[in-house]
Protein backbone atom coordinates (compact mmCIF):
# COMPACT_ATOMS: atom_id res chain seq x y z
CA UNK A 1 41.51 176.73 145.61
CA UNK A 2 42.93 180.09 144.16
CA UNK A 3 39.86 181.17 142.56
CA UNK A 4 37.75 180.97 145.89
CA UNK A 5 40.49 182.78 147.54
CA UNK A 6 41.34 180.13 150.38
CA UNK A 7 44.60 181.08 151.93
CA UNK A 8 45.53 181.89 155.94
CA UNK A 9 42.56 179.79 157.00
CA UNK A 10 39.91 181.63 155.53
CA UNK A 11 37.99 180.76 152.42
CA UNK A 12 35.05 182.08 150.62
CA UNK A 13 33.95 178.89 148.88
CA UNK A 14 31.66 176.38 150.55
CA UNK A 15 31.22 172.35 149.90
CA UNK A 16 28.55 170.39 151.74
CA UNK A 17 28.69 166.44 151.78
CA UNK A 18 26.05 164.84 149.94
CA UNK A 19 24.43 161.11 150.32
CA UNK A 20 26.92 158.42 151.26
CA UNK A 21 29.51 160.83 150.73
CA UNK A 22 31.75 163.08 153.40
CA UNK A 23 33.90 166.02 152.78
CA UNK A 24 37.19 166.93 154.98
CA UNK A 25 39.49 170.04 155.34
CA UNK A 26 39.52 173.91 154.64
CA UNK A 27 40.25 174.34 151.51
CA UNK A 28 43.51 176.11 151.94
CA UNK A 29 46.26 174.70 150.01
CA UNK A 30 47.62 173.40 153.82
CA UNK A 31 44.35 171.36 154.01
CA UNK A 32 42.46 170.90 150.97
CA UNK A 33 38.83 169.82 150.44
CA UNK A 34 38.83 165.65 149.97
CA UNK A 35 35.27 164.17 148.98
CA UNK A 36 35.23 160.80 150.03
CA UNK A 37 31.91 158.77 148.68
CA UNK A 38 30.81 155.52 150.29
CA UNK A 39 28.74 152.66 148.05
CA UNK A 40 25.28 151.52 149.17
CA UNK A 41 25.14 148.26 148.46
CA UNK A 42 21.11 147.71 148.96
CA UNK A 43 20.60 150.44 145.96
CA UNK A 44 23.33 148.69 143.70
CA UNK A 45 22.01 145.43 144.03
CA UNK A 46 18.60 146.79 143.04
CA UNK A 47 20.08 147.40 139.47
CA UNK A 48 21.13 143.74 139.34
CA UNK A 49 19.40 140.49 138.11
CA UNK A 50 19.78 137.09 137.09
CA UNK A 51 19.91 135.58 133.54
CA UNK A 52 20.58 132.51 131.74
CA UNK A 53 23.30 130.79 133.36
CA UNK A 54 23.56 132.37 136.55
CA UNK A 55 22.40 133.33 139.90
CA UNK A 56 21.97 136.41 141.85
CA UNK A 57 21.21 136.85 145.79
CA UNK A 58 20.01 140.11 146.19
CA UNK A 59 19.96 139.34 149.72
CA UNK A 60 23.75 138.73 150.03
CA UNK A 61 24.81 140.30 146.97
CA UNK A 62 26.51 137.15 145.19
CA UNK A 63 26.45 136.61 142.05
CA UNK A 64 27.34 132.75 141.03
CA UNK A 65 26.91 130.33 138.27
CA UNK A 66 23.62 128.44 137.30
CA UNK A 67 24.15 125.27 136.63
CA UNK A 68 21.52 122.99 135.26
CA UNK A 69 20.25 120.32 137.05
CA UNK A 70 18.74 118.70 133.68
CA UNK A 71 19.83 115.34 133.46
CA UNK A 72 23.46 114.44 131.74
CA UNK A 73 25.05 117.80 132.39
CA UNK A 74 28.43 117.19 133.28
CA UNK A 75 29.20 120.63 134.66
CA UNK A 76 30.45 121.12 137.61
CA UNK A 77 31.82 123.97 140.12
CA UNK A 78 34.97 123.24 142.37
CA UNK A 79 37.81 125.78 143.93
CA UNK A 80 38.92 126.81 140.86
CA UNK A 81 35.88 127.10 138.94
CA UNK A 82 33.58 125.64 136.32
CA UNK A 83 34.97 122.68 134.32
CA UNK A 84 33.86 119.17 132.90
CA UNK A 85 35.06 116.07 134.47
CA UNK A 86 37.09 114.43 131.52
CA UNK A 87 35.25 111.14 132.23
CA UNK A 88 32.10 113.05 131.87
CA UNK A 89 32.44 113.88 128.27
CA UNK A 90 32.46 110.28 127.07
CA UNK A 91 29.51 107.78 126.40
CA UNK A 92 28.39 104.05 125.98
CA UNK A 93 28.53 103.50 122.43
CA UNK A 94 25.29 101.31 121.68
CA UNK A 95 24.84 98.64 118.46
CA UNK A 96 26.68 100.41 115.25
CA UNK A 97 28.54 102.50 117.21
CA UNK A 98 32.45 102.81 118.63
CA UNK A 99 34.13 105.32 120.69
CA UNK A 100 33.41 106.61 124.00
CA UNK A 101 33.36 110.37 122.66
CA UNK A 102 36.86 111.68 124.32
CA UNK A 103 39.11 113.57 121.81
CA UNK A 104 41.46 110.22 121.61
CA UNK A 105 38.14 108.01 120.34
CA UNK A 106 35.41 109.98 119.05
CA UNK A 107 32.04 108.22 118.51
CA UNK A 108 32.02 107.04 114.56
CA UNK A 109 29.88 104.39 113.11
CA UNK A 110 30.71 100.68 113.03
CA UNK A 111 31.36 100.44 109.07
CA UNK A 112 32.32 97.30 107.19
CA UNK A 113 34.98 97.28 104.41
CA UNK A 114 33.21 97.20 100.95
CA UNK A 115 33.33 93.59 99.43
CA UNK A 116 32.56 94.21 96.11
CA UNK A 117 34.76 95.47 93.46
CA UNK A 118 32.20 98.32 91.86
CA UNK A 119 32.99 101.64 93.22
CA UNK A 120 31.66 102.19 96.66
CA UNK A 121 31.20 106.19 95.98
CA UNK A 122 29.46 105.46 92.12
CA UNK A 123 27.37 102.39 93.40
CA UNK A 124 26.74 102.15 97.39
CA UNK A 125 23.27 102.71 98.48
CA UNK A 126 22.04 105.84 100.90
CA UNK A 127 21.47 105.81 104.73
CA UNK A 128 18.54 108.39 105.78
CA UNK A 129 17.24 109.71 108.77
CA UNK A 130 13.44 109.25 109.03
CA UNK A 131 10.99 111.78 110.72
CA UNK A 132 11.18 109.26 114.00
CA UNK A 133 14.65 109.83 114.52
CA UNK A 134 15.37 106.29 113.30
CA UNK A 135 17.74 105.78 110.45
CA UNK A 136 16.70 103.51 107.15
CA UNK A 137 18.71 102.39 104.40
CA UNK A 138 17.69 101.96 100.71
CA UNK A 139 14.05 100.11 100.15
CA UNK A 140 14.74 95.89 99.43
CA UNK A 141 14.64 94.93 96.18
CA UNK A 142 11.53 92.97 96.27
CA UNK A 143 10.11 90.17 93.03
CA UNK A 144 6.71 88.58 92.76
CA UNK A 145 5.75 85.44 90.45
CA UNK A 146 1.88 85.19 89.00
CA UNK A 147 0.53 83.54 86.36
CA UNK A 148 -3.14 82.78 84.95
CA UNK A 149 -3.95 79.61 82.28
CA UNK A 150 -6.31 78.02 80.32
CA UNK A 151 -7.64 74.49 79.75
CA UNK A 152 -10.37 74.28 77.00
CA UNK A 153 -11.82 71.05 75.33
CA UNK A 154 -14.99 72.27 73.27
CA UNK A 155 -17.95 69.73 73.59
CA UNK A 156 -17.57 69.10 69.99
CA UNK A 157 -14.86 69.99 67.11
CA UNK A 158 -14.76 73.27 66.36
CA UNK A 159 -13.67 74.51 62.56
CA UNK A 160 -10.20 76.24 62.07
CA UNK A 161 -10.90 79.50 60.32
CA UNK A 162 -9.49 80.10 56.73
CA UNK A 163 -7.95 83.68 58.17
CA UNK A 164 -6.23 84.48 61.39
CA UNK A 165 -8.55 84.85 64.17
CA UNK A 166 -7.90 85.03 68.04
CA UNK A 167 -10.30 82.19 68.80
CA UNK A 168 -9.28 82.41 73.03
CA UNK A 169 -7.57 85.35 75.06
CA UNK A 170 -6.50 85.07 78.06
CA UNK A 171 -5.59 88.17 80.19
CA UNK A 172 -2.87 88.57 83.12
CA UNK A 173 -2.60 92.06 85.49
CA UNK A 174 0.55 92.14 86.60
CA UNK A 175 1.08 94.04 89.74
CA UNK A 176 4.35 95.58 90.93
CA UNK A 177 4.58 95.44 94.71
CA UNK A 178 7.43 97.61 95.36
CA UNK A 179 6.10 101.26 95.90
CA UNK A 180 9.50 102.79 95.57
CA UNK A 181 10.97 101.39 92.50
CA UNK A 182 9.72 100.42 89.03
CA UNK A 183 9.84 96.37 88.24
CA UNK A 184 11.08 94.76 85.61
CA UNK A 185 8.06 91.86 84.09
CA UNK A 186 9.49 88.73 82.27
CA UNK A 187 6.37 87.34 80.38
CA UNK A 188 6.43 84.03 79.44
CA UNK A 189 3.05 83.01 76.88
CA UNK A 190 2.38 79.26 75.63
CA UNK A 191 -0.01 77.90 73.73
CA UNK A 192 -0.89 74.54 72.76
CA UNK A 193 -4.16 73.81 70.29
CA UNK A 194 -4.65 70.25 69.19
CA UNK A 195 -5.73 69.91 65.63
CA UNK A 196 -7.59 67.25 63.41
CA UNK A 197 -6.10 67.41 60.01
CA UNK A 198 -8.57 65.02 57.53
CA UNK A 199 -5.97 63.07 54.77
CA UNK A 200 -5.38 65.46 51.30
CA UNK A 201 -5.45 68.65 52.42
CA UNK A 202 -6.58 69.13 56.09
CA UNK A 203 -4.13 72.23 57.42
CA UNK A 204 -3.86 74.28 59.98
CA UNK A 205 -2.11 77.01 61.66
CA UNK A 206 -1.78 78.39 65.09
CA UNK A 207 -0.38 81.93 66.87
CA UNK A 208 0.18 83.67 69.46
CA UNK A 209 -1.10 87.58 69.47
CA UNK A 210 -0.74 87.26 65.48
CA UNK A 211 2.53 85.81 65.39
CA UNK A 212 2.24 82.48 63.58
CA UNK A 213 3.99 79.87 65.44
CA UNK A 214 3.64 76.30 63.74
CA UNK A 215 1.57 75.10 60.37
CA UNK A 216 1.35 72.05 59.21
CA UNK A 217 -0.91 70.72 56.33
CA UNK A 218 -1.47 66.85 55.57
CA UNK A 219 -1.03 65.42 52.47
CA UNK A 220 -1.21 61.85 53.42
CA UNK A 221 -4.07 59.44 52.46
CA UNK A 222 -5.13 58.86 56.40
CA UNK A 223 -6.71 61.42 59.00
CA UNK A 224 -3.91 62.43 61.67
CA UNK A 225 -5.74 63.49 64.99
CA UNK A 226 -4.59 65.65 68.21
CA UNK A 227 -1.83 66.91 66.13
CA UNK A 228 -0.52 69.61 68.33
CA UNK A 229 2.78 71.26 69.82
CA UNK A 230 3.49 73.92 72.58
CA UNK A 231 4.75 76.96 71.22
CA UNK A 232 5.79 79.59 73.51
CA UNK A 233 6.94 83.17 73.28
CA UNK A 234 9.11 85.60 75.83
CA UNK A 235 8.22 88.98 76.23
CA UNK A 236 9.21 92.31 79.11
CA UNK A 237 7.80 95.07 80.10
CA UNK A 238 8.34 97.94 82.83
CA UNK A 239 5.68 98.19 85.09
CA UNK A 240 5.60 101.67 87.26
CA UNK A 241 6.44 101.40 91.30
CA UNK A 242 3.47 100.54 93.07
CA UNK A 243 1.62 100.44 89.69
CA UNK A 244 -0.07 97.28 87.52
CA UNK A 245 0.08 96.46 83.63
CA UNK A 246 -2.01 94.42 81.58
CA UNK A 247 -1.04 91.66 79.16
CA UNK A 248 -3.05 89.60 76.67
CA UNK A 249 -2.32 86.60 74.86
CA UNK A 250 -4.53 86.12 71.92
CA UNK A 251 -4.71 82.14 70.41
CA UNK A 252 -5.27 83.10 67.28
CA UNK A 253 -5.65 80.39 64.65
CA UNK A 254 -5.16 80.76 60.55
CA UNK A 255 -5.06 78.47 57.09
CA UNK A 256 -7.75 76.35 58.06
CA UNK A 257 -9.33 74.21 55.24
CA UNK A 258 -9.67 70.53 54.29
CA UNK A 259 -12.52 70.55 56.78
CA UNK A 260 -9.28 70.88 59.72
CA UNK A 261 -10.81 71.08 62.87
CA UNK A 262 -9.72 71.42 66.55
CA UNK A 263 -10.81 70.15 69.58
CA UNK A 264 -8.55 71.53 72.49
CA UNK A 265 -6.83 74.71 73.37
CA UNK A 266 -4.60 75.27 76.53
CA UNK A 267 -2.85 78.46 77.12
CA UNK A 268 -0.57 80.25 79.86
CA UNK A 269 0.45 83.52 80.79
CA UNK A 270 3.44 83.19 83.84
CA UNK A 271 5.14 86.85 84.74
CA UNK A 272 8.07 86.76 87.45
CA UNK A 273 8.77 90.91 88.22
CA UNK A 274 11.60 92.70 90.04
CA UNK A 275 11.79 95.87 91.20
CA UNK A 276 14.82 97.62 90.17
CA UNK A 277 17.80 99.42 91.88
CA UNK A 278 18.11 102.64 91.65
């Protein structure tokens, strides 16, 4: 050390060892100063802690890894270190499921081939996953049948009116029962009225909602009596999912005259829905 002029075993320039360290020689250029330091291992492991995925003994000083004891971890820690037994990473494929989950068969669904000859991608229905965790496929298409009639004999002959009137109605709410999906109603309304039609003249006609369905007027020289025919009309509508329509069918009767008379009415109202796809 020039500057503290150190030469011939004198020197001018002091240097005390501090903690954990020591210092040895003169200084001369012979036998110079060396600073040696020494760790303390109780302050470094102060500075030191544990965090996710691994463990610290301050007491010893080793620092290892954490491994979880939660149930299915696979990890483990042998002579060389952490790895996964390869057995470890596969699993027991339950119902609708193949594969064991190892890189040669990965776990995939059990699918069927597609039988029909519409486009899978344009026409296949949806799989979803629900807020349980379970999965669902596309609602069923779901139909209902209902119906409501009419049977009326009058306790005496009742005149056919001269203009159309809706002598009956008979009213059907049709319900759809699929919440999802609107339905599709086929109505189906008959009528049947049976007329007495007095000789020279007696006529009468008979409808359904104001659509005249049969007439028929007698010009014979007897009486004819429970003249009659079913008539019957087909009809659809759309009713909204989870929703109900109403439908009416009005017997309405017209032409009357000759003193024409009738004396029974029977009418039907018969829906069949279903739902439709999507």
């Amino acid at each position: 050390m020039a500057r503290c002029q150190c030469g011939g075993g004198d020197c001018n320039c002091v240097v005390q060892a501090g903690e954990n360290t020591t210092v040895t020689g003169s200084g001369s250029t012979i036998n110079p100063y060396t600073v040696s330091a020494v760790t303390n291992c109780v302050e470094v492991r102060s500075c030191l802690s544990a965090g996710p995925g691994v463990a610290y003994d301050p007491s010893t000083g080793v620092i290892a890894a954490d491994v979880s004891a939660a149930a299915g971890n696979n990890l483990v820690i042998d002579g060389d270190g952490l790895y996964v037994p390869a057995g470890a990473a596969t699993v027991n494929a339950g119902c609708g499921l193949l594969g064991d989950g190892s890189a040669s068969s990965p776990v995939r669904a059990n699918t069927q081939a597609w039988p029909f000859s519409c486009d899978l991608e344009d026409q296949g229905g949806g799989v979803y996953c629900g807020a349980d965790g379970s999965l669902y496929a596309d609602p069923p298409v779901r139909q209902s049948f209902q119906q409501t009639s009419l049977d009326l004999t009058p306790t005496s002959p009742r005149t056919v009116p001269s203009s159309e009137t809706a002598v009956q109605t008979v009213t059907l709410t049709i319900r759809n029962p699929d919440p999802c999906r609107s339905g599709n109603a086929i109505v189906f309304r008959q009528a049947d009225v049976d007329f007495t039609l007095p000789a020279d003249g007696g006529q009468a006609a008979m409808g359904i909602n104001g659509d005249d369905l049969n007439y028929l007027k007698n010009t014979g020289t007897t009486s004819m009596t429970a003249w009659h025919g079913q008539h019957n009309v087909l009809h659809n509508y759309t009713v909204p999912a989870g929703g109900t329509i109403t439908v009416n069918l009005d017997v309405t009767l017209s032409r009357g005259s000759g003193g024409a008379t009738w004396t029974r009415l029977a009418a039907v109202i018969r829906a069949w829905l279903f739902s439709n796809p999507i």
